[in-house]
N, C-alpha and C. Protein backbone atom coordinates (compact mmCIF):
# COMPACT_ATOMS: atom_id res chain seq x y z
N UNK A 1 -3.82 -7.54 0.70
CA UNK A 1 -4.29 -8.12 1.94
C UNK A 1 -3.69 -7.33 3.10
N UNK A 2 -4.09 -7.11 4.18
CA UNK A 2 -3.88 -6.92 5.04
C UNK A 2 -2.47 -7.06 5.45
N UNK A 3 -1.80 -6.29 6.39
CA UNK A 3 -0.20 -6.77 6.76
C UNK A 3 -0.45 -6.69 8.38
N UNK A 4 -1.60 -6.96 9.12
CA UNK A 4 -1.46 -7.51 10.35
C UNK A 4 -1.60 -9.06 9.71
N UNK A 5 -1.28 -9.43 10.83
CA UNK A 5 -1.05 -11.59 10.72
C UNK A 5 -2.36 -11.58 11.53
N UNK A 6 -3.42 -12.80 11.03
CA UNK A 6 -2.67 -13.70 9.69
C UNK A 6 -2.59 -13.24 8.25
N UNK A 7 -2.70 -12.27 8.23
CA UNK A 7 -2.25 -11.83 6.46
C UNK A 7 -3.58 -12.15 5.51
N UNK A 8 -5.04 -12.33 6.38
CA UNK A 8 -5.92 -13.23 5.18
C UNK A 8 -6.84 -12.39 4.86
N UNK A 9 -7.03 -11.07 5.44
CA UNK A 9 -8.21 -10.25 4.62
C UNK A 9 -7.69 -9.37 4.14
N UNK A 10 -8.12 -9.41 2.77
CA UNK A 10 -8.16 -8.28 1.67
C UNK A 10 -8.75 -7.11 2.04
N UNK A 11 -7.73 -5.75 1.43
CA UNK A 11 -8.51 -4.21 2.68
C UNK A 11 -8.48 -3.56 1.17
N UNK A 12 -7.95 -3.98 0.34
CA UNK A 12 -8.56 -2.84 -1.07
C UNK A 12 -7.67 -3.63 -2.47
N UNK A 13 -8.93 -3.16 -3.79
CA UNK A 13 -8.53 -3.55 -4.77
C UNK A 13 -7.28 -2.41 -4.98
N UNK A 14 -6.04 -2.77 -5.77
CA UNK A 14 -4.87 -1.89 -6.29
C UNK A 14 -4.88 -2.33 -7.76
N UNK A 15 -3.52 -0.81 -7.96
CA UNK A 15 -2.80 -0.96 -9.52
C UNK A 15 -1.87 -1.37 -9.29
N UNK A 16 -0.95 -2.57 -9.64
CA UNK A 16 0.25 -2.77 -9.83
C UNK A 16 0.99 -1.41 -10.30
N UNK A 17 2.37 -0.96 -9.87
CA UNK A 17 3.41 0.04 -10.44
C UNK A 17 4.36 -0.02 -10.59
N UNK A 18 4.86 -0.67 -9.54
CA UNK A 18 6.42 -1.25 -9.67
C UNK A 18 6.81 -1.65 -8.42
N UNK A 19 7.66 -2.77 -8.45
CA UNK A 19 8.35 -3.73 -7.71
C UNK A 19 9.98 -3.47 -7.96
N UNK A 20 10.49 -2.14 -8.71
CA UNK A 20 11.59 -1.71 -8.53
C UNK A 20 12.38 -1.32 -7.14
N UNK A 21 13.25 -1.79 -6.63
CA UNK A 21 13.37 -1.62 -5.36
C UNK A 21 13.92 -0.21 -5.03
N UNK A 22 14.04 0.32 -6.26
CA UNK A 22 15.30 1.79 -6.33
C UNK A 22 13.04 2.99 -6.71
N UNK A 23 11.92 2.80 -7.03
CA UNK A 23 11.01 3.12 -6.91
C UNK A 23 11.11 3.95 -5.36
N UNK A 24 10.63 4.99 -6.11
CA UNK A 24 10.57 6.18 -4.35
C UNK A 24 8.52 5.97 -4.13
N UNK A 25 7.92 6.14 -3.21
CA UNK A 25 6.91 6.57 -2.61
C UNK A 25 7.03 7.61 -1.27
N UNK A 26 7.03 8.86 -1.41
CA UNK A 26 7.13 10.02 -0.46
C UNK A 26 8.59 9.96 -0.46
N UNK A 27 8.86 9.89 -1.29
CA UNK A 27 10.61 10.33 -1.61
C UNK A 27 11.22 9.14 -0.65
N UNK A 28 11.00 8.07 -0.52
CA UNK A 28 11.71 7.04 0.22
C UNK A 28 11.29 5.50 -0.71
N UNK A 29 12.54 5.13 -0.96
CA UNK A 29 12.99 4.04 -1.86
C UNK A 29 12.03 3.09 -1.60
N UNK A 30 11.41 2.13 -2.57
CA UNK A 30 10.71 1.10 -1.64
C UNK A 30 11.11 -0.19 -0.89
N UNK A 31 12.28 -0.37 -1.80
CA UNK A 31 13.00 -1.37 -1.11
C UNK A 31 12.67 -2.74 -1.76
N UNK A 32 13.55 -3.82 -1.39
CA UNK A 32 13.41 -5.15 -1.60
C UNK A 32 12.01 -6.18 -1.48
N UNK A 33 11.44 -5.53 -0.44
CA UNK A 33 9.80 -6.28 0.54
C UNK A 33 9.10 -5.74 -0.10
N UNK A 34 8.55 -4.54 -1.02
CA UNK A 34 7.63 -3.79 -1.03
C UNK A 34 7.53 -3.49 -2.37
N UNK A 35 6.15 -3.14 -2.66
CA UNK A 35 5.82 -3.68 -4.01
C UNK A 35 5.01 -1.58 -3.73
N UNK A 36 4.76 -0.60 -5.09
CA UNK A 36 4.44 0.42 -5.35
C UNK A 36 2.80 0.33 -5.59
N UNK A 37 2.08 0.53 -5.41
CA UNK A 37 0.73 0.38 -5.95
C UNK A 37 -0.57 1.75 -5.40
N UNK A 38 -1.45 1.98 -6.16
CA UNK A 38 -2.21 2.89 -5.94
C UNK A 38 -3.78 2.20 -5.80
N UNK A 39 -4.36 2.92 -4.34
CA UNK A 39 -5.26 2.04 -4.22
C UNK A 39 -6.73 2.35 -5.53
N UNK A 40 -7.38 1.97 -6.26
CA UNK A 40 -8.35 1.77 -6.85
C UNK A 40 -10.04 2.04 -5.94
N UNK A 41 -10.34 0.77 -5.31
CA UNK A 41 -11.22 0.35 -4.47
C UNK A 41 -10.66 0.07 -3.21
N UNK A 42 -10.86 1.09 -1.68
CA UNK A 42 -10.64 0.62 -0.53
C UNK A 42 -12.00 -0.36 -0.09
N UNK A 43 -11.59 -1.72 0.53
CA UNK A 43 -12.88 -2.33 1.12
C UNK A 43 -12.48 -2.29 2.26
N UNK A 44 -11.30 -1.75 3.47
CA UNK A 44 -11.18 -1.63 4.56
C UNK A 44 -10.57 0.06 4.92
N UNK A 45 -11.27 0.68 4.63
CA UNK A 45 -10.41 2.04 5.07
C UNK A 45 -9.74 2.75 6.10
N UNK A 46 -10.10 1.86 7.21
CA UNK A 46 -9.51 2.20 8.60
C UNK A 46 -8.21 1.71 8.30
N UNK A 47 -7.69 0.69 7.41
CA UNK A 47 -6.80 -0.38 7.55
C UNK A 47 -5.25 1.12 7.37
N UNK A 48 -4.22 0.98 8.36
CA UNK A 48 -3.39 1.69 8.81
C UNK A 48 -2.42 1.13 7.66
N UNK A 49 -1.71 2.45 7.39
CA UNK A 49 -0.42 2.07 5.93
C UNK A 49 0.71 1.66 6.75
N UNK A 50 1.57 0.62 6.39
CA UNK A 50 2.80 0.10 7.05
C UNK A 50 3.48 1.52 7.04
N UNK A 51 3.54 2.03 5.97
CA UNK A 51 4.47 2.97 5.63
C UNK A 51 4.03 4.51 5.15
N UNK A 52 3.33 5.32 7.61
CA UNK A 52 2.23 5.94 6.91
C UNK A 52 3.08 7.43 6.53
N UNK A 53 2.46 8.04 5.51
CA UNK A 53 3.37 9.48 4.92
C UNK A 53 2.41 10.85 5.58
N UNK A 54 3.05 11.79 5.29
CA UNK A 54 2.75 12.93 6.12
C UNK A 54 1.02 13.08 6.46
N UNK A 55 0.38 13.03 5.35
CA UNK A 55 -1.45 13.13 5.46
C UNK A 55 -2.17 12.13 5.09
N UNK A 56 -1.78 11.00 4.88
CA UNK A 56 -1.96 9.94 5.08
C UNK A 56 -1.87 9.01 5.82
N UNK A 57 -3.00 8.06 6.88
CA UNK A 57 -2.43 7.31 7.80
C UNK A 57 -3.10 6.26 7.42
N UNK A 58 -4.26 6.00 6.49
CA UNK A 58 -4.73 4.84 6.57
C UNK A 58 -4.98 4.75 4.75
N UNK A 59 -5.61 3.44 5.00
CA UNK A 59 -5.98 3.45 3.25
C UNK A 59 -7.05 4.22 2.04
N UNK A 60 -7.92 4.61 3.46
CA UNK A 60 -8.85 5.17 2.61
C UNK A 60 -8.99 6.87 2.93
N UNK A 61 -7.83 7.16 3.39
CA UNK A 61 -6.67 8.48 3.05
C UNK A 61 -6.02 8.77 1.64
N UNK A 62 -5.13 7.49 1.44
CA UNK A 62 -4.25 7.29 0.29
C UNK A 62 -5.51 7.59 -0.98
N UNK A 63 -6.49 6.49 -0.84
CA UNK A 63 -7.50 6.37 -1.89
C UNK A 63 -8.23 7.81 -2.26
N UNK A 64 -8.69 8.31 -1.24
CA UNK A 64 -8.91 9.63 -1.23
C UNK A 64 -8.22 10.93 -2.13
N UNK A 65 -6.71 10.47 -1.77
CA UNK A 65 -5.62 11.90 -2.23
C UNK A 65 -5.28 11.02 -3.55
N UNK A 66 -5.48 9.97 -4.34
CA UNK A 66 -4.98 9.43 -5.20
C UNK A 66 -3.54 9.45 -4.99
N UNK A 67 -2.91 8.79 -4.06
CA UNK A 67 -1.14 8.94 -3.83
C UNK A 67 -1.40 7.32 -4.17
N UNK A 68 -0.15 7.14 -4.75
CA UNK A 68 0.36 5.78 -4.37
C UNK A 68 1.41 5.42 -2.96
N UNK A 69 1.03 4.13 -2.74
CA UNK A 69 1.94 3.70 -1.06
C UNK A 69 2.78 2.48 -1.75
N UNK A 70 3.51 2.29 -0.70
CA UNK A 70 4.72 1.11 -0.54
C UNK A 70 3.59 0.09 -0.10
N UNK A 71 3.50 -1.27 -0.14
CA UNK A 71 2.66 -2.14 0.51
C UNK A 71 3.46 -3.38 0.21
N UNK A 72 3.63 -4.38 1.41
CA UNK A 72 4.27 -5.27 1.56
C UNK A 72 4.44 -6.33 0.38
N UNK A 73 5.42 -6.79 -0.05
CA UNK A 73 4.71 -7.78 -1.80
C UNK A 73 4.21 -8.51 -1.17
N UNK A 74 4.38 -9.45 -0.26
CA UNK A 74 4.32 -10.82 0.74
C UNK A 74 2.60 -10.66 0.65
N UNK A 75 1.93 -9.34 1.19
CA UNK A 75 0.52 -8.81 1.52
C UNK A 75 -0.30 -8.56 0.00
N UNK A 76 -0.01 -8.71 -1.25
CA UNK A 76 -0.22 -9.07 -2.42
C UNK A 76 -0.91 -10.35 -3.04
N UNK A 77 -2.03 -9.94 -3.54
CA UNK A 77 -2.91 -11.69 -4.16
C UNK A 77 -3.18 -10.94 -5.26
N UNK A 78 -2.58 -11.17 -6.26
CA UNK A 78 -3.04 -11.67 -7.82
C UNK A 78 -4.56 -11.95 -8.00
């Protein structure tokens, strides 16, 4: 889902990867908040990465280069 508030639209299907907090994405840890995942299906591609990396700024960048991103767990629906 989305990580502007209110948090309620979904911007792309993902892969789960890891929720390890010691997990790097662009060589930076993901941390405690942030869950590893690679996008699959973008349905919002403008939608801007919290955590954007050098040639990547949005989602349907990431989806494009097949990278995986950091994305908020909180911003996560099962």
């Amino acid at each position: 889902m989305t990580a502007k508030y209110p948090n309620e639209e979904h911007v792309a299907y993902a892969t789960f990867l890891s929720s390890n907090p010691r997990e790097k994405v662009g060589g930076v840890e993901i941390g405690n908040q942030f869950t590893k995942v690679v996008v699959n299906h973008p349905l919002q591609e403008n939608e801007e990465l919290v955590r954007p990396m050098k040639h990547c700024k949005t989602i349907g960048d990431v989806h494009a280069e097949g990278m995986s991103i950091a994305w908020p767990s909180i911003c996560l629906d099962a």
